[in-house]
C-alpha atoms as a PDB file:
ATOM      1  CA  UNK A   1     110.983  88.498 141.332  1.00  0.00           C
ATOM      2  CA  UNK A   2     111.936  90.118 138.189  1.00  0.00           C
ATOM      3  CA  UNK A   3     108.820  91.750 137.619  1.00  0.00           C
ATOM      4  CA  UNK A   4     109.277  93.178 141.308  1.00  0.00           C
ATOM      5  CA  UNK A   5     113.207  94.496 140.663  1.00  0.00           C
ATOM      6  CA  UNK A   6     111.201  96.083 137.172  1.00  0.00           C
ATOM      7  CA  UNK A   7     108.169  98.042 139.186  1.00  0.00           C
ATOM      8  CA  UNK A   8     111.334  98.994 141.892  1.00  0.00           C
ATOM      9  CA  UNK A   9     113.510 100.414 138.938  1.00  0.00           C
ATOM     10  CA  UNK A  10     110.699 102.344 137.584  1.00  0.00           C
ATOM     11  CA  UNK A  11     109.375 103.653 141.015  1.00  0.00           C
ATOM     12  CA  UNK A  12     113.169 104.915 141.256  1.00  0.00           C
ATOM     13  CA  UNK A  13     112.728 106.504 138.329  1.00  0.00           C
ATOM     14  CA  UNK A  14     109.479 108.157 138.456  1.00  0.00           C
ATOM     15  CA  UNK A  15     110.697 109.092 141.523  1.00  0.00           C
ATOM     16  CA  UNK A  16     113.659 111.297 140.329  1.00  0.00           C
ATOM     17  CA  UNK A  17     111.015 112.477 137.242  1.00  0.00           C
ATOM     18  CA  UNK A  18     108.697 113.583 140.472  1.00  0.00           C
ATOM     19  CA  UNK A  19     111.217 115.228 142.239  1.00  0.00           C
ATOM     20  CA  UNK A  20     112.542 116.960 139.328  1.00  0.00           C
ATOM     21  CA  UNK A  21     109.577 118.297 137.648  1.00  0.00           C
ATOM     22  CA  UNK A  22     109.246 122.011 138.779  1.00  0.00           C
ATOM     23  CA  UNK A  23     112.779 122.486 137.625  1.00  0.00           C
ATOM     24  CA  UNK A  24     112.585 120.580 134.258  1.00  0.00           C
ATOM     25  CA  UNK A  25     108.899 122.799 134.275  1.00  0.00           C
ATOM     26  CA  UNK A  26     110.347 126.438 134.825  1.00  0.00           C
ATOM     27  CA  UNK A  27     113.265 125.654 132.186  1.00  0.00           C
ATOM     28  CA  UNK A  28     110.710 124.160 129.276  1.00  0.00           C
ATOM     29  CA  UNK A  29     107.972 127.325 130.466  1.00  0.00           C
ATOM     30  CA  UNK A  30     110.534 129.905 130.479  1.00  0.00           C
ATOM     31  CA  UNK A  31     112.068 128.458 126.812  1.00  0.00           C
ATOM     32  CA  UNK A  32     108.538 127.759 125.335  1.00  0.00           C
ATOM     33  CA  UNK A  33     107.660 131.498 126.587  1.00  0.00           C
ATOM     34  CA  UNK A  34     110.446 133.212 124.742  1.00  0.00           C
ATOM     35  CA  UNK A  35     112.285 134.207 128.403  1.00  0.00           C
ATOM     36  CA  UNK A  36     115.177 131.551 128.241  1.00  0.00           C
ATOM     37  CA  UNK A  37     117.137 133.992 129.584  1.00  0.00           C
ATOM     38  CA  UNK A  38     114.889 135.675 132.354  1.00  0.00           C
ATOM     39  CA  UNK A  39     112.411 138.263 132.656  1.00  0.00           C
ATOM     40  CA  UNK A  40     114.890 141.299 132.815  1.00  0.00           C
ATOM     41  CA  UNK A  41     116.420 140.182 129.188  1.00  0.00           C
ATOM     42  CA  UNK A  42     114.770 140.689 125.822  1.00  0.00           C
ATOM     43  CA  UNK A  43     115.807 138.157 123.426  1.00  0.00           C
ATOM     44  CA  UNK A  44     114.489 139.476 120.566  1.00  0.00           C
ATOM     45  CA  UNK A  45     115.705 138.038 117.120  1.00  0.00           C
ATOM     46  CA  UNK A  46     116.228 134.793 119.489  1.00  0.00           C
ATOM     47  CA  UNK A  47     112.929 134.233 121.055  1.00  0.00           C
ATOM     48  CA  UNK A  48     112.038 131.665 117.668  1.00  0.00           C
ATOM     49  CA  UNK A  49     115.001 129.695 119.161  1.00  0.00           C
ATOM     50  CA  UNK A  50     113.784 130.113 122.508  1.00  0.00           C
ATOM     51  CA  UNK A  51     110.348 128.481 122.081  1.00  0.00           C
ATOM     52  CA  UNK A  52     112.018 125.826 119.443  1.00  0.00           C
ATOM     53  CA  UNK A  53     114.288 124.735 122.217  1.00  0.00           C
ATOM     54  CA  UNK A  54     111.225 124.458 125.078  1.00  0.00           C
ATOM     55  CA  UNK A  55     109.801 122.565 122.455  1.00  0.00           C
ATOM     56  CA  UNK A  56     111.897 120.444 121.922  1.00  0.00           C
ATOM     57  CA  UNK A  57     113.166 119.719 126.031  1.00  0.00           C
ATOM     58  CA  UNK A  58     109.234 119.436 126.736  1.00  0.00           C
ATOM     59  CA  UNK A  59     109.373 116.437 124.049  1.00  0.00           C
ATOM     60  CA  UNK A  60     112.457 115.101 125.719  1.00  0.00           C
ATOM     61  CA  UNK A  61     111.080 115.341 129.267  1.00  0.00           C
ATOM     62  CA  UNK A  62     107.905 113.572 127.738  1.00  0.00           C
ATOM     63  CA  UNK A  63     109.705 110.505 126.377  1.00  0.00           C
ATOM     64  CA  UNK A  64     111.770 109.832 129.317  1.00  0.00           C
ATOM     65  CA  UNK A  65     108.561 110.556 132.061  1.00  0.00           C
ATOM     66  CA  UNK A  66     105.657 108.754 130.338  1.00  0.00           C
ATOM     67  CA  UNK A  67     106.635 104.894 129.815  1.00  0.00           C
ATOM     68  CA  UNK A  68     107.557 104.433 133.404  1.00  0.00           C
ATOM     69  CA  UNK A  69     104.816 106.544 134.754  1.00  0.00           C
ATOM     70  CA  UNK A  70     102.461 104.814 132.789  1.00  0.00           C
ATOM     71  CA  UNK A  71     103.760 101.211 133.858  1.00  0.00           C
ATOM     72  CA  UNK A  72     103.698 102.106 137.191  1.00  0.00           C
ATOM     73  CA  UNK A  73     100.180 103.303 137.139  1.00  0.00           C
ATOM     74  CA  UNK A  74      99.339 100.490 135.060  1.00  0.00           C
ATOM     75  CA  UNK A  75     100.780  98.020 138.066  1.00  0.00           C
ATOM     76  CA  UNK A  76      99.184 100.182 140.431  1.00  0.00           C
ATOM     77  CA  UNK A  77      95.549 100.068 139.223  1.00  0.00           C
ATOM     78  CA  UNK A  78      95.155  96.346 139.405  1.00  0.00           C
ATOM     79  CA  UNK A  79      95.894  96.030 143.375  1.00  0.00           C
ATOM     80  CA  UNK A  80      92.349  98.701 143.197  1.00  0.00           C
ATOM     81  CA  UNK A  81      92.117 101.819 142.255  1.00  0.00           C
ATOM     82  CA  UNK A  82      92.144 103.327 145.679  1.00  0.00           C
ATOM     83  CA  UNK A  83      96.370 101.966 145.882  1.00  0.00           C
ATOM     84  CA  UNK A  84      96.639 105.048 142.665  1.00  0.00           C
ATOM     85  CA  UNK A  85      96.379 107.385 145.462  1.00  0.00           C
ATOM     86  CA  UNK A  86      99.890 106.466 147.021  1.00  0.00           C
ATOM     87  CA  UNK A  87     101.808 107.339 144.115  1.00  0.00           C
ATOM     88  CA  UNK A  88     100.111 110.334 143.421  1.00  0.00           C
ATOM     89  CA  UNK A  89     100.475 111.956 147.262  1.00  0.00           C
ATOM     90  CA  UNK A  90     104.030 110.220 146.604  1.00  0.00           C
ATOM     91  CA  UNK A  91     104.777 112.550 143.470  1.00  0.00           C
ATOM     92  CA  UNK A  92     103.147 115.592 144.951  1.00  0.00           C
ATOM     93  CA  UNK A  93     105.682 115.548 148.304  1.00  0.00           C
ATOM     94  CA  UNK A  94     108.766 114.924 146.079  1.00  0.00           C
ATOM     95  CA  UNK A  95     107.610 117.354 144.061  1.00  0.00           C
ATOM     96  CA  UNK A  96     106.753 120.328 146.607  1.00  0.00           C
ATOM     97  CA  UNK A  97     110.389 119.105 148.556  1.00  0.00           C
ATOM     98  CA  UNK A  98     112.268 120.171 144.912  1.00  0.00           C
ATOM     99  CA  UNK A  99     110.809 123.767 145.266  1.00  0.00           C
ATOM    100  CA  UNK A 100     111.216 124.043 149.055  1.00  0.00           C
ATOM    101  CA  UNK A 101     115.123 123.022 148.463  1.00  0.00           C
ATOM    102  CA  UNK A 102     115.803 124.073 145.023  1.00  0.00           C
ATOM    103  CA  UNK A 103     113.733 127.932 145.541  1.00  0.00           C
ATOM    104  CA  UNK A 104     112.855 128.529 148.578  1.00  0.00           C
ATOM    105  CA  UNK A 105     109.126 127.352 148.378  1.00  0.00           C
ATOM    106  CA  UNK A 106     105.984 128.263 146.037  1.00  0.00           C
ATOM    107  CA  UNK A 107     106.323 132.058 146.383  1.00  0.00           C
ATOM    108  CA  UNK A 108     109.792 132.638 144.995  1.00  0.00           C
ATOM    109  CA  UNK A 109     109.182 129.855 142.343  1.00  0.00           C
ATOM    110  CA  UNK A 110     106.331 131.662 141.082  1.00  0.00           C
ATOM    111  CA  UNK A 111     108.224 134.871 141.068  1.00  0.00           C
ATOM    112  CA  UNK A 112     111.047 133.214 139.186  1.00  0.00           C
ATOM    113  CA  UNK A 113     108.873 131.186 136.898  1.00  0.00           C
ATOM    114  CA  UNK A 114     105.724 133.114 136.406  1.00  0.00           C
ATOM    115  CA  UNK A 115     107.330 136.728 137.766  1.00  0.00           C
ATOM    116  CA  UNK A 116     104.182 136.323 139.215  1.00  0.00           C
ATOM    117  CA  UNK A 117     104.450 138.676 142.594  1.00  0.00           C
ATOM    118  CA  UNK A 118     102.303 140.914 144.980  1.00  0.00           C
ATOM    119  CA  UNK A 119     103.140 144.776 144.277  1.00  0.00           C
ATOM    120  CA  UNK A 120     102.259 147.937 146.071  1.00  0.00           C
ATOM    121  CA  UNK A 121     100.003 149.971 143.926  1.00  0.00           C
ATOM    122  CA  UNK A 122      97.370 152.362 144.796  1.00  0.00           C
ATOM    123  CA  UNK A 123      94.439 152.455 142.340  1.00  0.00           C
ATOM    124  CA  UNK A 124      93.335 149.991 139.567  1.00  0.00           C
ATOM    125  CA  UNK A 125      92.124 149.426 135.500  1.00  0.00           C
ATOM    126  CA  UNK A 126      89.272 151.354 136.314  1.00  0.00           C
ATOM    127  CA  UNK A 127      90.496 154.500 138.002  1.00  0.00           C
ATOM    128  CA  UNK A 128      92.058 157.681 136.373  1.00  0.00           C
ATOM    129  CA  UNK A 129      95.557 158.055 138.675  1.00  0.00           C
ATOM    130  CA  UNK A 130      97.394 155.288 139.772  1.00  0.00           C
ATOM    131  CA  UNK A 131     100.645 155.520 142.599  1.00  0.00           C
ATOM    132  CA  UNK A 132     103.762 153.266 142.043  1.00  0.00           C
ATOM    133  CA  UNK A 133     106.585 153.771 143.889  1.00  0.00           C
ATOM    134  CA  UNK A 134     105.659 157.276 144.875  1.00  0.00           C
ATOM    135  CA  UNK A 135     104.814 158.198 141.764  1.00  0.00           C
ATOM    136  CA  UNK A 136     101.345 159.313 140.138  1.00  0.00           C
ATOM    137  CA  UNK A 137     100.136 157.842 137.066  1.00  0.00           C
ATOM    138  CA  UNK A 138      97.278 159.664 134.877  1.00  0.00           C
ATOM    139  CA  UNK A 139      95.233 157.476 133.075  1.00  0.00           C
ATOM    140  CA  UNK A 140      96.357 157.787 129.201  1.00  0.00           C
ATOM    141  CA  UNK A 141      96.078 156.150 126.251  1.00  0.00           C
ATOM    142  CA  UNK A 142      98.935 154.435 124.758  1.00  0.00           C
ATOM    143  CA  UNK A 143      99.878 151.539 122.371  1.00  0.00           C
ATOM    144  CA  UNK A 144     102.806 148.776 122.884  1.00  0.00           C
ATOM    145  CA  UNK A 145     103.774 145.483 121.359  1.00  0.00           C
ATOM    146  CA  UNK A 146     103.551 142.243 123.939  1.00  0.00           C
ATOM    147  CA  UNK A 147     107.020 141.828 123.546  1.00  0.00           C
ATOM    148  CA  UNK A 148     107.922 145.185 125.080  1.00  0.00           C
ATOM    149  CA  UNK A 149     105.899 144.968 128.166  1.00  0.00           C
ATOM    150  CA  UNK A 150     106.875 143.256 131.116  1.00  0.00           C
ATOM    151  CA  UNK A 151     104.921 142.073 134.128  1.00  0.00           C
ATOM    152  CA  UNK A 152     106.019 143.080 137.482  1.00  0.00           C
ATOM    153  CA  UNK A 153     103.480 141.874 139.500  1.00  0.00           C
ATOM    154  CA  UNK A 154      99.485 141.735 140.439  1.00  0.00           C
ATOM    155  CA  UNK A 155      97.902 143.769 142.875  1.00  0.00           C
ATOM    156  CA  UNK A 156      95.222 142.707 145.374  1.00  0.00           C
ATOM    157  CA  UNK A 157      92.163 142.625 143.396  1.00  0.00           C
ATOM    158  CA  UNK A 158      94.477 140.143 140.669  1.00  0.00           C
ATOM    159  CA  UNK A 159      94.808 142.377 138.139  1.00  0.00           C
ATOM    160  CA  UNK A 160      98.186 141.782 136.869  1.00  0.00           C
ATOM    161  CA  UNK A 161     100.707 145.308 136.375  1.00  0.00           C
ATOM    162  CA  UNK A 162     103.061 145.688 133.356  1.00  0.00           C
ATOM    163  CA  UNK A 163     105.272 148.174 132.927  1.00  0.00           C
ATOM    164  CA  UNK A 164     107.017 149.655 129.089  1.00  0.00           C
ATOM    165  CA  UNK A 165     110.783 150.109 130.672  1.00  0.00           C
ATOM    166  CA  UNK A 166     111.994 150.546 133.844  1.00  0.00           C
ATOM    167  CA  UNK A 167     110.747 148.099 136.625  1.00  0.00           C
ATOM    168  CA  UNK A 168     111.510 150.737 139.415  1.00  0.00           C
ATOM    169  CA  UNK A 169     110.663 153.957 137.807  1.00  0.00           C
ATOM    170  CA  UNK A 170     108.542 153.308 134.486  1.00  0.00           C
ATOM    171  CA  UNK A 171     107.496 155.951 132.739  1.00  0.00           C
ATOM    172  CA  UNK A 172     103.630 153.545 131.222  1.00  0.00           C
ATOM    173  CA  UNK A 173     102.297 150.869 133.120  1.00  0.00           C
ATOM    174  CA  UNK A 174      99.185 148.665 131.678  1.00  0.00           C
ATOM    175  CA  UNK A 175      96.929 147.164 134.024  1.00  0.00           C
ATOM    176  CA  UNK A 176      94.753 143.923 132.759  1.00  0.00           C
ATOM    177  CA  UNK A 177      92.115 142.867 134.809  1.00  0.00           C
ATOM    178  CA  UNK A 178      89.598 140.329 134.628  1.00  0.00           C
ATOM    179  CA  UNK A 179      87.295 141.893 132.142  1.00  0.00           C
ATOM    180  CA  UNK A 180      88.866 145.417 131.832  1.00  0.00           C
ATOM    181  CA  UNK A 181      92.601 147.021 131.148  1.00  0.00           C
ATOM    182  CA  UNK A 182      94.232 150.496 131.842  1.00  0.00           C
ATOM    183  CA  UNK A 183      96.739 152.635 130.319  1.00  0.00           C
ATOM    184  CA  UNK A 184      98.537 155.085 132.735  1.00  0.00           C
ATOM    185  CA  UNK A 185     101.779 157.479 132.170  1.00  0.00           C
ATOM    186  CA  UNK A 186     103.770 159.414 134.900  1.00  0.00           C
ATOM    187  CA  UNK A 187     102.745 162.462 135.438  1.00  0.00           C
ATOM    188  CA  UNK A 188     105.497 164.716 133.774  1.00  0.00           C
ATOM    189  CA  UNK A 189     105.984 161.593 130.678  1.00  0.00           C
ATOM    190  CA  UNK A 190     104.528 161.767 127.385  1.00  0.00           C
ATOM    191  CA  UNK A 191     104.189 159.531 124.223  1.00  0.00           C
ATOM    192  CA  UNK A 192     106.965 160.453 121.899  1.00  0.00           C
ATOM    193  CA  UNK A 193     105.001 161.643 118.843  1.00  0.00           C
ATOM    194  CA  UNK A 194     108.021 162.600 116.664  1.00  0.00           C
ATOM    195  CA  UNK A 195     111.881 161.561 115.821  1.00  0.00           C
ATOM    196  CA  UNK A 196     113.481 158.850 114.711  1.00  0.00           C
ATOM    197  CA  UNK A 197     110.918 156.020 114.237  1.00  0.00           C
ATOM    198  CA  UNK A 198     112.249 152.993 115.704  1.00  0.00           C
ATOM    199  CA  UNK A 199     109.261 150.488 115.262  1.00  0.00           C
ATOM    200  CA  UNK A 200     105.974 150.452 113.612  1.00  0.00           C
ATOM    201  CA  UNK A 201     103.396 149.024 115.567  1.00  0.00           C
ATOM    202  CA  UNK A 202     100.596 146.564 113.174  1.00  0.00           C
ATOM    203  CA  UNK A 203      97.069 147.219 114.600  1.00  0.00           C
ATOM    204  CA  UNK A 204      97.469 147.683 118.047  1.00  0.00           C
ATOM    205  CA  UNK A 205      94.922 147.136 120.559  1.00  0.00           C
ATOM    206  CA  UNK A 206      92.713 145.074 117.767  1.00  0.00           C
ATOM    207  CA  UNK A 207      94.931 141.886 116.739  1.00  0.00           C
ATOM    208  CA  UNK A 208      94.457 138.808 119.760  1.00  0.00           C
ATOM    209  CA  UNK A 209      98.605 138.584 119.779  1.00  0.00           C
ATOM    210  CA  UNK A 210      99.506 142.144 119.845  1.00  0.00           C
ATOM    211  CA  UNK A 211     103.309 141.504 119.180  1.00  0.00           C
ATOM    212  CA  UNK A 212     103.479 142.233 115.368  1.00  0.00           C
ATOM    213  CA  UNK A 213     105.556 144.860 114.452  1.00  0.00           C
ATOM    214  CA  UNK A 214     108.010 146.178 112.234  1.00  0.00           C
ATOM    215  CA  UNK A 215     111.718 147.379 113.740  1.00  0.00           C
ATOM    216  CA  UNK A 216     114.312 146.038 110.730  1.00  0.00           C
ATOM    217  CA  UNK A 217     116.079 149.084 108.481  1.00  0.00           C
ATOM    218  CA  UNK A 218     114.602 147.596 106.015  1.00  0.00           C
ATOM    219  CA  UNK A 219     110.735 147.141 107.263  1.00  0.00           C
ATOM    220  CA  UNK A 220     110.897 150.733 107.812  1.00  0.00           C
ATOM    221  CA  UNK A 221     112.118 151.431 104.914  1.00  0.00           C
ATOM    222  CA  UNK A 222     109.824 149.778 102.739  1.00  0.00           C
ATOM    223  CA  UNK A 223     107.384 151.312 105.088  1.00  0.00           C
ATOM    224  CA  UNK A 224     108.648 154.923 104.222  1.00  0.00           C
ATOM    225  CA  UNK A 225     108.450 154.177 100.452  1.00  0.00           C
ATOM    226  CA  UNK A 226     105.298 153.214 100.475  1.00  0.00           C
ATOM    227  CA  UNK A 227     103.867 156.225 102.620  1.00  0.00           C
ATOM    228  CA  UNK A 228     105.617 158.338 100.454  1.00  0.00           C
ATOM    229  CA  UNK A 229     103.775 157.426  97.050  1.00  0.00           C
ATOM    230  CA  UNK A 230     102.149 159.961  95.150  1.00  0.00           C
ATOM    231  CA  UNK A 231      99.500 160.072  92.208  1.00  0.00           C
ATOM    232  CA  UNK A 232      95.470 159.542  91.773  1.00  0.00           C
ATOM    233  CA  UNK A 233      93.443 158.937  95.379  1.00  0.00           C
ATOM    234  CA  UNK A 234      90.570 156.444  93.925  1.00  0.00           C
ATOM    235  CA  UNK A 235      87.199 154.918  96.200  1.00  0.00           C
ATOM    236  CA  UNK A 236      87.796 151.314  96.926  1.00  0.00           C
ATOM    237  CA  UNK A 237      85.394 149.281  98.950  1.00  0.00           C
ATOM    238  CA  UNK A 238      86.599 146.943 101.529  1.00  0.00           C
ATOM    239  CA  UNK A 239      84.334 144.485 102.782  1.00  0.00           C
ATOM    240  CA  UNK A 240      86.165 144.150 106.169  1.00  0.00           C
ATOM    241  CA  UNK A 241      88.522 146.573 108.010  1.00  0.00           C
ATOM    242  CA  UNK A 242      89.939 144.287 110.000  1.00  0.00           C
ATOM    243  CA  UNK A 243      90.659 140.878 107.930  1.00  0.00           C
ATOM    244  CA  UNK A 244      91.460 142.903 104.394  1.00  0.00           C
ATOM    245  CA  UNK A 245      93.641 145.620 105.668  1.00  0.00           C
ATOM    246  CA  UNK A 246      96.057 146.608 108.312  1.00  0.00           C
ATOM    247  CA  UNK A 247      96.152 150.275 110.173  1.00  0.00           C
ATOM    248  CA  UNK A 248      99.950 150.857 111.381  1.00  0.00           C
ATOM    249  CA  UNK A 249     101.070 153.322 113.991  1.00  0.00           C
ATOM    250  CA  UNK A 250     105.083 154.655 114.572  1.00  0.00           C
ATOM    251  CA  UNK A 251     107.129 154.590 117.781  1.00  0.00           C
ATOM    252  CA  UNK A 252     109.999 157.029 118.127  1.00  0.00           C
ATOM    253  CA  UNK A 253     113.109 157.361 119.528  1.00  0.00           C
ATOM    254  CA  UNK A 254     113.212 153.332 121.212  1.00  0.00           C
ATOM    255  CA  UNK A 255     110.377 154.196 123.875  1.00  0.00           C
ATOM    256  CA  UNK A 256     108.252 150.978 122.412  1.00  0.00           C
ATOM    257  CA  UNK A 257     104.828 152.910 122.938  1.00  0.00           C
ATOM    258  CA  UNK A 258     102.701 154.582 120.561  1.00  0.00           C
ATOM    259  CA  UNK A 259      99.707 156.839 120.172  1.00  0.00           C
ATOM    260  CA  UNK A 260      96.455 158.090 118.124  1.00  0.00           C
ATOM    261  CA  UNK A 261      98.764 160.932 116.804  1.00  0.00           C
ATOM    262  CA  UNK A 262     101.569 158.308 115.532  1.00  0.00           C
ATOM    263  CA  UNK A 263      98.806 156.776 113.208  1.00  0.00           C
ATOM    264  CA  UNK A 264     100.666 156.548 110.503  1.00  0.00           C
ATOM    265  CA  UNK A 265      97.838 154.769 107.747  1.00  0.00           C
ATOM    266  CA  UNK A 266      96.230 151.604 106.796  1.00  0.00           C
ATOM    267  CA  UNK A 267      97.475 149.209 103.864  1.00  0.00           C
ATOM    268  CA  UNK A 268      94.885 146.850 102.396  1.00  0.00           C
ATOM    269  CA  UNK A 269      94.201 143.955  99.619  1.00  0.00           C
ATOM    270  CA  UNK A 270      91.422 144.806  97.706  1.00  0.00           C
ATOM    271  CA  UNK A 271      89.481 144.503  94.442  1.00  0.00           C
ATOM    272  CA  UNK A 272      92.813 142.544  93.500  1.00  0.00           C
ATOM    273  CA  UNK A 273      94.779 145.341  94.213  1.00  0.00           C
ATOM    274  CA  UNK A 274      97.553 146.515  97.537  1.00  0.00           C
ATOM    275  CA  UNK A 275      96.429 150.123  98.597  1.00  0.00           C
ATOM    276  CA  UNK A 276      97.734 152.820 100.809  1.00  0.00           C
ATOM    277  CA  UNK A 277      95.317 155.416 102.613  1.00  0.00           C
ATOM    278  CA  UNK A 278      97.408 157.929 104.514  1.00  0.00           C
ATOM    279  CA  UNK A 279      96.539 159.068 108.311  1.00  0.00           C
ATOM    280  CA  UNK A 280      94.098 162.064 106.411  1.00  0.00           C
ATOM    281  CA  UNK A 281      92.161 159.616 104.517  1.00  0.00           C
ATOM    282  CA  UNK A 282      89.996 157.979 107.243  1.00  0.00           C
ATOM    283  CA  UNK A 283      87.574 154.789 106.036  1.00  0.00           C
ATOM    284  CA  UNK A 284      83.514 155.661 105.831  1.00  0.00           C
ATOM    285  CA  UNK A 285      82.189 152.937 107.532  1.00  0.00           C
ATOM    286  CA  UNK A 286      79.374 151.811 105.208  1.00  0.00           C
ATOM    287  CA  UNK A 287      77.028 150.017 107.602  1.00  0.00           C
ATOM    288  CA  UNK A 288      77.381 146.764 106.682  1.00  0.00           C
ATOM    289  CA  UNK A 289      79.290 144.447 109.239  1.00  0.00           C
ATOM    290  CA  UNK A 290      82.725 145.946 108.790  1.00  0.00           C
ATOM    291  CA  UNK A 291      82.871 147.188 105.250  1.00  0.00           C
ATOM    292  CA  UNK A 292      84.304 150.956 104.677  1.00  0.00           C
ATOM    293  CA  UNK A 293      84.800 152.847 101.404  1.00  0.00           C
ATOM    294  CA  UNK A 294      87.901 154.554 101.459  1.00  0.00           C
ATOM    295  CA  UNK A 295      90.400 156.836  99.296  1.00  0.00           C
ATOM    296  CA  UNK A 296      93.637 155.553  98.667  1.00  0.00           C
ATOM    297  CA  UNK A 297      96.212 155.250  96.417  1.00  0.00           C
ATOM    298  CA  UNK A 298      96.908 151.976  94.557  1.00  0.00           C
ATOM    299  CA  UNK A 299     100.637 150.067  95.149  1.00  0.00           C
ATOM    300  CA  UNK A 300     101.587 149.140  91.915  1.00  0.00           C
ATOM    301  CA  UNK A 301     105.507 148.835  92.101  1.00  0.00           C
ATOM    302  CA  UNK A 302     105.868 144.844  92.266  1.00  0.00           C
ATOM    303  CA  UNK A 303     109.412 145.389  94.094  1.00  0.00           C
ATOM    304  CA  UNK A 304     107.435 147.653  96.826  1.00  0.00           C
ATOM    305  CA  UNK A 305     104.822 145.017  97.045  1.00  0.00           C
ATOM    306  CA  UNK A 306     107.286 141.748  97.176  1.00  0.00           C
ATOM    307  CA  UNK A 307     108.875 143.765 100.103  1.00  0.00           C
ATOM    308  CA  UNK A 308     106.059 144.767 102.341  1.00  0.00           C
ATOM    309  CA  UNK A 309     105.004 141.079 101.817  1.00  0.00           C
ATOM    310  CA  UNK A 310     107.902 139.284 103.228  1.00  0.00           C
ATOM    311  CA  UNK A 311     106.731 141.698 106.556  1.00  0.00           C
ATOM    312  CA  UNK A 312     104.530 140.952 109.177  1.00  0.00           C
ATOM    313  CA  UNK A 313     102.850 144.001 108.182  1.00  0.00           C
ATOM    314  CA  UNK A 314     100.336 141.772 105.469  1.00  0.00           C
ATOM    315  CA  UNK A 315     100.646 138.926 108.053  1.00  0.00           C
ATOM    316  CA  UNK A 316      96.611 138.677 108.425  1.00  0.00           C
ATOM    317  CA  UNK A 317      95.709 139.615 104.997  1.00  0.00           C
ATOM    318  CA  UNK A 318      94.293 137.645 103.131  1.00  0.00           C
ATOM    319  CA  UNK A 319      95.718 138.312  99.679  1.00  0.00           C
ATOM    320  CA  UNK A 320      96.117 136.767  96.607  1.00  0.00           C
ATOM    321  CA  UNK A 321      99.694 135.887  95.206  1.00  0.00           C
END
């Protein structure tokens, strides 16, 4: 009898865990994802505490789901295996009743959730104009951080559509397909390629997380000191491009996109010294994996260098302290 009024309590239990899971889902997702507060919000300096609270609910929700959903699976098994099915088609009802109540079914969850939705857009990666909301898009190259693009939705073939602004009315949209992604800008729109330089993109289009970048006073300015140094160019060797150095590339006036013309240099750890080659200094690829010879300038002012290293903008180097 008491092990009966045990299995009940539990059942209860896993019951309310089942029925509650997409919401305790979307909250831990949208924490862990940085959008605590929604898609339309940028939390910025608080996306750490973002993810370190969906952390830290996800490890909550896991120590109150898992004992009773493991003893009631456990109970389960030994009347046969095929009794593990109840529970199961059990959970998956309460679980599907929670997002027909609590949002309106799968579609709006996923647009709340995910911001997963279907949009109206004529063209794809692959093409060279693109229509949204009446207007035309030219294919064009352009540079942004992750955190400053947004999806809006994914069009038939499931590409999925980001925009750099305004949902309604953006001036750049990215489209990632399966194997393939596009840069577009409205016809009329350009890349801001001078003014007040309001981030500095790190390696765009190369790293795998393409969010590094530099937007503090004080990034910049360390930034601007070291692009301003003067003395001896010298011929360094650098056995790889992408692991020893860093190219960077400005964004003006708050539009969060960059270009080829915004390149702005490339900083680098090599031969046991920190080295600055301006835009006019391109590498010489040497043929040998990803080695390049290049002429730069050697950092040498230890305040510059304990700076710029407290940045993400040496975040991949691999550099010797």
């Amino acid at each position: 009898m008491k092990s009966k009024i045990i299995y009940c309590i539990n059942f209860i239990w896993t019951s309310f865990v089942a029925f509650s899971f997409p919401i305790c889902f979307g909250l831990i997702y949208l924490n862990i994802t940085g959008h605590a507060k929604g898609y339309s919000y940028d939390l910025g300096s608080e996306k750490d505490v973002s993810i370190m609270l969906g952390c830290v609910e996800l490890l909550i929700w896991l120590a109150l789901a898992l004992p009773s959903n493991i003893y009631i699976f456990r109970k389960t098994l030994r009347k046969g295996k095929a009794y593990l099915l109840l529970p199961i088609a059990w959970y998956i009802v309460l679980a599907v009743i929670c997002l027909m109540i609590t949002f309106g079914g799968w579609s709006e969850y996923a647009k709340e959730v995910f911001h997963i939705r279907k949009i109206e857009l004529n063209g794809n990666e692959d093409t060279d104009i693109v229509f949204y909301n009446g207007t035309e898009y030219l294919s064009g190259l352009f540079y942004c951080a992750d955190d400053d693009r947004r999806i809006i939705g994914r069009i038939d073939h499931g590409a999925s559509v980001y925009t750099v602004g305004s949902d309604t009315s953006p001036q750049y949209l990215l489209i990632v397909g399966r194997d393939n992604s596009g840069t577009f800008i409205a016809e009329g729109a350009s890349v801001p390629t001078s003014g007040k330089i309001t981030k500095i993109l790190i390696d765009p289009g190369i790293r795998s997380d393409n969010s590094q970048y530099l937007s503090s006073a004080d990034e910049i300015a360390v930034i601007d000191e070291i692009t301003n140094l003067s003395g001896e160019f010298q011929t360094f060797r650098v056995d790889n491009y992408y692991t020893n150095g860093n190219a960077f590339y400005y964004v003006y006036n708050n539009s969060n996109v960059s270009c080829n013309e915004n390149y702005g240099g490339y900083i680098a750890f090599t031969e046991g010294k920190w080295i600055y080659a301006p835009p006019e200094n391109r590498p010489v690829w040497t043929g040998e994996c990803n080695g390049v010879t290049i002429e730069a300038l050697v950092i040498d002012d230890e305040e510059i260098i304990e700076k710029m290293c407290r940045t993400d903008m040496v975040k991949y180097i691999d550099y010797q302290k």
